[in-house]
Protein backbone atom coordinates (compact mmCIF):
# COMPACT_ATOMS: atom_id res chain seq x y z
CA UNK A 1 -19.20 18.92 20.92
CA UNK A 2 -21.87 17.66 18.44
CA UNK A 3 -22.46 13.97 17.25
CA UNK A 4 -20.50 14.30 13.91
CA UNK A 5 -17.00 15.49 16.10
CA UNK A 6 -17.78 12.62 18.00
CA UNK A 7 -17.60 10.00 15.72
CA UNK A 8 -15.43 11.56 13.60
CA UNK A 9 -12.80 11.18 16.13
CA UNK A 10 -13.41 8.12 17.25
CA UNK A 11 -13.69 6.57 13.65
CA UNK A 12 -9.97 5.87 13.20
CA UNK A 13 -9.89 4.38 16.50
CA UNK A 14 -12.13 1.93 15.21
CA UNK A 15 -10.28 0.97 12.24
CA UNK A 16 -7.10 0.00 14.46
CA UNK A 17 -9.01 -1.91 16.59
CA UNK A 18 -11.18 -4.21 13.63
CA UNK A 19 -7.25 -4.23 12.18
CA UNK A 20 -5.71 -5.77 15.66
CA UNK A 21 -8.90 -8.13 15.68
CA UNK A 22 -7.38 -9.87 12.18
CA UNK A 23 -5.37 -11.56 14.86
CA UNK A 24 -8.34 -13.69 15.82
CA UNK A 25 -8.37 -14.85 12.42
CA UNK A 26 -5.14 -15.12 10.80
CA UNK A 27 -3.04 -18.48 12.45
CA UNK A 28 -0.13 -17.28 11.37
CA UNK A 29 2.13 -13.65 11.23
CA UNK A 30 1.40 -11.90 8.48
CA UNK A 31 3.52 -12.47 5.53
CA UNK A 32 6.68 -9.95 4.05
CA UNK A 33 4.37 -9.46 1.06
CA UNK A 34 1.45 -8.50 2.81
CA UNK A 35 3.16 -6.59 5.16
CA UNK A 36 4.86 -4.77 2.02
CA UNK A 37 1.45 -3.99 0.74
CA UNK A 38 -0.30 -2.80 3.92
CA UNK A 39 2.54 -0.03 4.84
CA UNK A 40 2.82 1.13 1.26
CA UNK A 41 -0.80 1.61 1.15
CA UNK A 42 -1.04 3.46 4.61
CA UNK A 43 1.91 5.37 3.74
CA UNK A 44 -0.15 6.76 0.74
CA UNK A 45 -2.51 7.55 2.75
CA UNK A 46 -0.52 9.77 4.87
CA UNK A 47 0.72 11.60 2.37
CA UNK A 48 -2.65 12.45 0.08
CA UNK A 49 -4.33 12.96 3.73
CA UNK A 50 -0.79 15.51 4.41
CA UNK A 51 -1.79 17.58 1.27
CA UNK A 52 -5.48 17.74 1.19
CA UNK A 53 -6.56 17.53 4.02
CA UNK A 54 -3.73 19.72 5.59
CA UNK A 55 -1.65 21.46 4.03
CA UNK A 56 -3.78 23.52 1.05
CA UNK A 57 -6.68 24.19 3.77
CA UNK A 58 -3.14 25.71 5.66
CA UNK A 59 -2.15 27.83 3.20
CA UNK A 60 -5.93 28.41 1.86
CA UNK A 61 -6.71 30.42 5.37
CA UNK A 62 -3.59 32.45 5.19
CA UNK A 63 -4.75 33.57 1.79
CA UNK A 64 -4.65 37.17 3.44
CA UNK A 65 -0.99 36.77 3.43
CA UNK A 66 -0.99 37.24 -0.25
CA UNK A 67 2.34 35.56 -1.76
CA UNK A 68 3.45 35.10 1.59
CA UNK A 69 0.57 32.51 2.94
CA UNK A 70 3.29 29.79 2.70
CA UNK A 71 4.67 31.20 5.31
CA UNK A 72 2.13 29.41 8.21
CA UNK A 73 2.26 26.26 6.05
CA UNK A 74 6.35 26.12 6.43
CA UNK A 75 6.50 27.38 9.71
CA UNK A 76 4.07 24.54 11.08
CA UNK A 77 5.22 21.69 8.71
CA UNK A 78 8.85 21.93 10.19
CA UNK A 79 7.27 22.02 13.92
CA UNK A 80 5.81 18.61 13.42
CA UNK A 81 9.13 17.18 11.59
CA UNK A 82 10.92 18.71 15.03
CA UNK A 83 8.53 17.47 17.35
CA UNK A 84 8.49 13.63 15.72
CA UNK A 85 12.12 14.23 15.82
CA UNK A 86 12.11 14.60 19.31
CA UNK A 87 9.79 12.04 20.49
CA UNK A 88 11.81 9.46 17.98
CA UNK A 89 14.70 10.27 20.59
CA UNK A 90 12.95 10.60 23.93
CA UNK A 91 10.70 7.36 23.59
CA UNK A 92 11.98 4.23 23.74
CA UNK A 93 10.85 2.04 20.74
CA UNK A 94 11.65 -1.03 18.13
CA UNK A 95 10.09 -0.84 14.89
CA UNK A 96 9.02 -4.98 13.69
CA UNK A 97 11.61 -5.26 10.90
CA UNK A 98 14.61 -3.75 13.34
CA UNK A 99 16.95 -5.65 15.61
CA UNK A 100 17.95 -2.43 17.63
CA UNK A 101 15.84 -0.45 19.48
CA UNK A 102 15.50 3.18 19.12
CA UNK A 103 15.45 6.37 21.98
CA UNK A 104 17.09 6.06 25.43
CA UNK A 105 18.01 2.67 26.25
CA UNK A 106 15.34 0.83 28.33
CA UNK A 107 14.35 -2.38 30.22
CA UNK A 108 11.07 -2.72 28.40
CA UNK A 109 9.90 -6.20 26.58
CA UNK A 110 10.76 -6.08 22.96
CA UNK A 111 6.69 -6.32 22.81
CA UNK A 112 6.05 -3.04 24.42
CA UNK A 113 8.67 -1.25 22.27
CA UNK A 114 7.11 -3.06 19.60
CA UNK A 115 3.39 -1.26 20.50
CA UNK A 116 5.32 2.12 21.31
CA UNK A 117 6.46 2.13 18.07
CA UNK A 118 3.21 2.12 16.37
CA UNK A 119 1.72 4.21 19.14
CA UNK A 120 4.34 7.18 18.41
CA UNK A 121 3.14 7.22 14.77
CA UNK A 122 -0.34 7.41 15.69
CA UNK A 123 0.30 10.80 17.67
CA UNK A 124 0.32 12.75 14.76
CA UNK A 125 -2.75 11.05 13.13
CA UNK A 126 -4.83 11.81 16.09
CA UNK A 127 -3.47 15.69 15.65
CA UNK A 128 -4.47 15.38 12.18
CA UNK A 129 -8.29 14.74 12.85
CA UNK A 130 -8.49 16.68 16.15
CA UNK A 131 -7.51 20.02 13.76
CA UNK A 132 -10.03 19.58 11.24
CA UNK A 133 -12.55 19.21 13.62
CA UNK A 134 -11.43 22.11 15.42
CA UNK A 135 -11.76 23.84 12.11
CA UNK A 136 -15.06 22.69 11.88
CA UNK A 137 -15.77 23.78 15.92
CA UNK A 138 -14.39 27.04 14.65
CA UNK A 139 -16.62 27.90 12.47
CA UNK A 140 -13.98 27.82 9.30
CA UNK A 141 -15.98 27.69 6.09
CA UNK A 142 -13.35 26.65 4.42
CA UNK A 143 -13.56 23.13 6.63
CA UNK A 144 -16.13 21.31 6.10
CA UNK A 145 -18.04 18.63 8.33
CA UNK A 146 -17.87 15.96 5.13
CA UNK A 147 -14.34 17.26 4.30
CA UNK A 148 -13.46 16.82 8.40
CA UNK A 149 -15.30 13.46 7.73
CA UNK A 150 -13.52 11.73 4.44
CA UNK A 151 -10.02 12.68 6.55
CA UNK A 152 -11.06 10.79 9.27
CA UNK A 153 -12.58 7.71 7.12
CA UNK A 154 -9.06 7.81 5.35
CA UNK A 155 -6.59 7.36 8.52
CA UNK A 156 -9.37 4.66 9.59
CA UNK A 157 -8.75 2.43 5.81
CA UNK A 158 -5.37 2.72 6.49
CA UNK A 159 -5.48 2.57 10.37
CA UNK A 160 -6.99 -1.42 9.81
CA UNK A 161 -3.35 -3.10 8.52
CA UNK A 162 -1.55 -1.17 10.77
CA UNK A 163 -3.76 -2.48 13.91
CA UNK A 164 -2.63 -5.74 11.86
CA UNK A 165 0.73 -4.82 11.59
CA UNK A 166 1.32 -4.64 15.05
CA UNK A 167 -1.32 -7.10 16.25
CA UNK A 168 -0.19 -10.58 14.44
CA UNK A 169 4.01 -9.66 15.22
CA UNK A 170 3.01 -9.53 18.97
CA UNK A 171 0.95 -12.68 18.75
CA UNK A 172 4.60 -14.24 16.49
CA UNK A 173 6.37 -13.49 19.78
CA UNK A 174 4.61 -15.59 22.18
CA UNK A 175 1.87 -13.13 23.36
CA UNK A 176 -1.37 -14.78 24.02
CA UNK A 177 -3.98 -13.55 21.34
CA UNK A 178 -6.12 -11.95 23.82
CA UNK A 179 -3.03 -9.69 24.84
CA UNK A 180 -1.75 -9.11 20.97
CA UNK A 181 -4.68 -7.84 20.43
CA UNK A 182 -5.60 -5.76 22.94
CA UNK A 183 -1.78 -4.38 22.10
CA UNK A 184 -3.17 -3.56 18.74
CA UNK A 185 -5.80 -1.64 20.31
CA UNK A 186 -3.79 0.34 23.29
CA UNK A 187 -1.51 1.61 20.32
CA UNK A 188 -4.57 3.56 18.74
CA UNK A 189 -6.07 5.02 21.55
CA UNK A 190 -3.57 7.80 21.25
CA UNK A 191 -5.31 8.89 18.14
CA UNK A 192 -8.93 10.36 19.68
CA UNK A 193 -7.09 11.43 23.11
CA UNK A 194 -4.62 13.36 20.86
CA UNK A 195 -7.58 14.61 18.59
CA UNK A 196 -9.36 15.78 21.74
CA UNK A 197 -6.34 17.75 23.05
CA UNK A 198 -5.92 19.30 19.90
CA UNK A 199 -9.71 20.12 19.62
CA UNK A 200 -9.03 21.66 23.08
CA UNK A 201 -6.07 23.43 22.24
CA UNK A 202 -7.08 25.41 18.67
CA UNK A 203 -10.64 26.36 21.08
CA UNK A 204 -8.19 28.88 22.62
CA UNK A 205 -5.60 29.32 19.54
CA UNK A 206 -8.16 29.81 16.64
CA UNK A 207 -5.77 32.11 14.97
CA UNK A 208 -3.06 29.18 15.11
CA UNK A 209 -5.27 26.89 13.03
CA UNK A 210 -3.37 27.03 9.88
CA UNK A 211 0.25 25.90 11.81
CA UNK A 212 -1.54 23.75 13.75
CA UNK A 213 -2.99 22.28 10.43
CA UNK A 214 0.50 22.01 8.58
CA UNK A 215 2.25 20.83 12.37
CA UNK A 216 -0.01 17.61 11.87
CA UNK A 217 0.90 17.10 7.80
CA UNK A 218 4.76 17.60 9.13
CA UNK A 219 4.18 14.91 11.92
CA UNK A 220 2.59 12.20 9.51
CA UNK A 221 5.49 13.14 6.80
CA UNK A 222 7.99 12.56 9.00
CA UNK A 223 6.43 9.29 9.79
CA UNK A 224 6.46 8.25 6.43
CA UNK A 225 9.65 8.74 5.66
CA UNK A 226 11.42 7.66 9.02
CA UNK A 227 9.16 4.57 9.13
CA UNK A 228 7.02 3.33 6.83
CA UNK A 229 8.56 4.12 3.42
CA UNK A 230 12.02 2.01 4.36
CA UNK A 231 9.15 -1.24 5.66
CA UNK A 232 7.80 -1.21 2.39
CA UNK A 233 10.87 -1.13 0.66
CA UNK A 234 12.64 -3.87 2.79
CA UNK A 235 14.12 -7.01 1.75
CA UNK A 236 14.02 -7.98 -1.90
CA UNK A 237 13.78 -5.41 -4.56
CA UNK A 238 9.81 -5.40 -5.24
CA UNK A 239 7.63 -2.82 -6.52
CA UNK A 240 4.45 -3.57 -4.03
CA UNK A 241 5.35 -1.08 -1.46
CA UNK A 242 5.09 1.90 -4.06
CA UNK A 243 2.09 0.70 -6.60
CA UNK A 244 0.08 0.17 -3.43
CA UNK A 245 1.27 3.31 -1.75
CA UNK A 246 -0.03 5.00 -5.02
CA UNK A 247 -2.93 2.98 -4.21
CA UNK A 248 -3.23 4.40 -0.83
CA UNK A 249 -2.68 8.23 -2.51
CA UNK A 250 -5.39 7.52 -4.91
CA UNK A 251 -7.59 6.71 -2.44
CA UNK A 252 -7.05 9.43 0.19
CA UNK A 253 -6.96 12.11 -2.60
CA UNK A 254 -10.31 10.96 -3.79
CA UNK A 255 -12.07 10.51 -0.82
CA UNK A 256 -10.99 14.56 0.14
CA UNK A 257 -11.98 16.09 -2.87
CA UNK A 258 -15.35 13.78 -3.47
CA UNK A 259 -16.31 14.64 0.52
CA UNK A 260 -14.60 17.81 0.99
């Protein structure tokens, strides 16, 4: 594995945990406004990052296919809506506006369903990057180092509120800020173990690379929609969620087609 793989994968990581350090910082939890604006944004990102970066370079290498090169694109997009699906109902978890936790019932502190939460939604991220830098392992001219590069810069911009997101709500329930967050932290490291499986995994499944490409943009989408999109729309009616989830969009789009 050369350099650029290296710190391509590890890149989002690093945006989690500089997001969890805001905890350090910030003496109190972090406002409904804020919070509004930091999902909305990160749920734009996910989505440009869904299209770009996933779903055309999908359909682009099963060109062959002729009208038919949806057909890898569909098939993989509704294996990572199933998949989230599933881990939604085996994984016990409590999203930070919800009273009720979700998945089998369970013993564990409302803290650690609170980190679970955000941990399940970084599975797919990880995925995400680990695929286009398998591309990129591969050989795939069509994937590009820089474009493999500006995906994983994008889940690291939006990766820094959501290490806040989860950091400064565990500190609000009485964890000590050394253990908020290091929460913040343990709920990223999914992302470049998940990346590295994936790498792994299309090494032996090159063919596969275009539903393992659109199984990632299914994953984050159903993220989006399960999770993030009803945070930033919570409470009063306010249009912040969706001008900074354009925000987000903007921003993802741009860095894929200016790198990629």
């Amino acid at each position: 594995m050369d350099q650029a793989v290296f710190y391509g994968i590890l890149i989002p990581f690093l945006g989690t945990s500089l997001g969890a350090a805001c905890v350090f910082f910030m003496k109190h939890d972090m406002s409904e406004r804020l919070s509004r604006i930091l999902t909305g944004f990160a749920a734009g990102v996910m989505v440009a990052a869904s299209i770009w970066s996933l779903l055309i370079p999908a359909m682009d290498q099963s060109e062959e296919m002729g009208k038919f090169a949806f057909i890898p694109a569909a098939a993989g997009f509704w294996g990572g809506i199933l998949f989230l699906l599933l881990l939604d109902h085996i994984i016990p978890h409590l999203h930070r506006y919800s009273v009720s936790t979700e998945g089998p019932k369970s013993r564990l502190q409302r803290t650690t369903m609170m980190v679970l939460a955000v941990t399940l939604h970084n599975i797919p991220e990880g995925m995400a990057v680990g695929v286009v830098y398998a591309g990129y392992l591969a050989g795939n001219a069509k994937i590009t180092v820089a474009a493999a590069m500006a995906l994983s810069i994008g889940i690291a911009i939006q990766n820094f509120p959501e290490g806040a997101i989860i950091s400064m709500p565990l500190r609000a329930e009485g964890m000590k800020v050394s253990k908020a967050f290091a929460g913040g932290v343990l709920s990223g490291i999914v992302e470049p173990v998940g990346a590295m499986l994936t790498i792994f995994a299309a090494g032996y499944i090159v063919p596969a690379l275009p539903y393992l490409l659109s199984f990632a943009a299914g994953a984050m989408i159903y993220v989006v929609v399960e999770e993030l999109i009803p945070e930033m729309s919570q409470g009063e009616h306010s249009d912040l969620g969706t001008i900074f989830f354009a925000v987000g969009f903007t921003v993802m789009m741009s860095l894929d087609v200016a790198l990629g």
